[in-house]
Protein backbone atom coordinates (compact mmCIF):
# COMPACT_ATOMS: atom_id res chain seq x y z
CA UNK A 1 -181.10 16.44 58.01
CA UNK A 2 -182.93 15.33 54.93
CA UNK A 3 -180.59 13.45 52.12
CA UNK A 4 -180.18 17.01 49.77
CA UNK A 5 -177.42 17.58 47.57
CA UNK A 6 -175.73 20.19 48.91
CA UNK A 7 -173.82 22.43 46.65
CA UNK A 8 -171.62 25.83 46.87
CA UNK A 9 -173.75 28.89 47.13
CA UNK A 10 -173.53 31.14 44.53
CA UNK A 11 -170.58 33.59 44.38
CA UNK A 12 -168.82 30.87 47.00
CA UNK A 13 -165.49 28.74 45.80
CA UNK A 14 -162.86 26.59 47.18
CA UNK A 15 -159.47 28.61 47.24
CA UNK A 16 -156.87 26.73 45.05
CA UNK A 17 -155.45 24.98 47.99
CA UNK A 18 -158.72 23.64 48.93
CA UNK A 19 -158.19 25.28 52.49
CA UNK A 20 -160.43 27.87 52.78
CA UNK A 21 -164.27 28.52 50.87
CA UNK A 22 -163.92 32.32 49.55
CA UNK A 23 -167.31 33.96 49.50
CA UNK A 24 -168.66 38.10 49.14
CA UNK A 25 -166.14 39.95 51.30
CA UNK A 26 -165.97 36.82 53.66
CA UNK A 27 -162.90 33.95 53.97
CA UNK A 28 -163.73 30.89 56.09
CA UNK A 29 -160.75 28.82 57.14
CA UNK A 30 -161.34 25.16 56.82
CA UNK A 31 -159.58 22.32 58.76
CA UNK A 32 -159.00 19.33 57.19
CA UNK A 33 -162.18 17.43 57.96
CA UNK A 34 -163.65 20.09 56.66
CA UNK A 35 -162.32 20.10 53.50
CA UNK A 36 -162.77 16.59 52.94
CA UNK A 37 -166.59 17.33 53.19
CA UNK A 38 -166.50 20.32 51.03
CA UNK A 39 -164.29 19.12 48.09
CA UNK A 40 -167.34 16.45 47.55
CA UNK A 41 -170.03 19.33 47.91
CA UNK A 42 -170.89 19.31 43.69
CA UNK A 43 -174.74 19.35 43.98
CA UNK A 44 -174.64 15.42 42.63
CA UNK A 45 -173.64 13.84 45.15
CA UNK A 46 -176.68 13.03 47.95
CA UNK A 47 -174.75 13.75 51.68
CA UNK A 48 -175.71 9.64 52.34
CA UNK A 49 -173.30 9.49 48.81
CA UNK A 50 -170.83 11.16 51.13
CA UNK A 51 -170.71 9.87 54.15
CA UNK A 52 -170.07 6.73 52.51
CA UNK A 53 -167.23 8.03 50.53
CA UNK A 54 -165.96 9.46 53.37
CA UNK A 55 -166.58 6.89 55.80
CA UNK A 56 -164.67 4.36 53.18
CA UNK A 57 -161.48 7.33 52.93
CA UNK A 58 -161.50 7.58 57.16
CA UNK A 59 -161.93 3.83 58.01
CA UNK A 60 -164.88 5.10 60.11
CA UNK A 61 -168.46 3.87 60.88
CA UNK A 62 -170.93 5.87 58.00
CA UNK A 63 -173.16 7.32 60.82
CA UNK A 64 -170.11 8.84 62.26
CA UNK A 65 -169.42 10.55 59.24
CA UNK A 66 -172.69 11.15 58.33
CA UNK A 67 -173.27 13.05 61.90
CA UNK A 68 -170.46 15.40 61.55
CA UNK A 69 -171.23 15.99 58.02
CA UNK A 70 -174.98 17.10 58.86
CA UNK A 71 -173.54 19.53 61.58
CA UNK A 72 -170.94 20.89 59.22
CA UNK A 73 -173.28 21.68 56.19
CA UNK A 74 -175.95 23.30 58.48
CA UNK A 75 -173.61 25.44 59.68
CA UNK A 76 -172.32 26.12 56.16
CA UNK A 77 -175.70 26.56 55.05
CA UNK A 78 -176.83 29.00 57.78
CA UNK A 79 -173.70 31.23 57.22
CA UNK A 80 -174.80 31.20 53.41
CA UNK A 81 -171.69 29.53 51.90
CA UNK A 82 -174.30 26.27 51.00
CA UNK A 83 -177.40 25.77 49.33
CA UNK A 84 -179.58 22.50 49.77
């Protein structure tokens, strides 16, 4: 995956607990690595920029976090709750 800055998708938002992204007539249930991902998801932020963050947070190796991360915000992307 290319370094984007991957943002919420229109009409998509973080419940107030963080726990679950709220779209058009759809929920999606996040678990927690999930929402560690998403919470840094502000369109600034390059998904390297995360990883790192992450990676720091975790106490893991970047390309780890950088893996799951690209598999989680395709996924996200495809289902239309991210744009890149």
């Amino acid at each position: 995956m290319s370094d984007a800055k991957p943002r919420l998708a229109p009409g998509v938002r973080l419940n107030a607990n963080g726990e679950k992204l709220l779209g058009p007539e759809r929920i999606l249930e996040l678990d927690d690595i999930a929402q560690a991902v998403v919470r840094e998801l502000d369109g600034k932020k390059r998904v390297s920029e995360i990883a790192a963050i992450l990676a720091k947070e975790y106490n893991e190796r970047e390309s780890v976090i950088r893996a799951d991360i690209d598999v989680l915000i395709a996924d996200l992307a495809k289902k239309g709750y991210l744009k890149l």
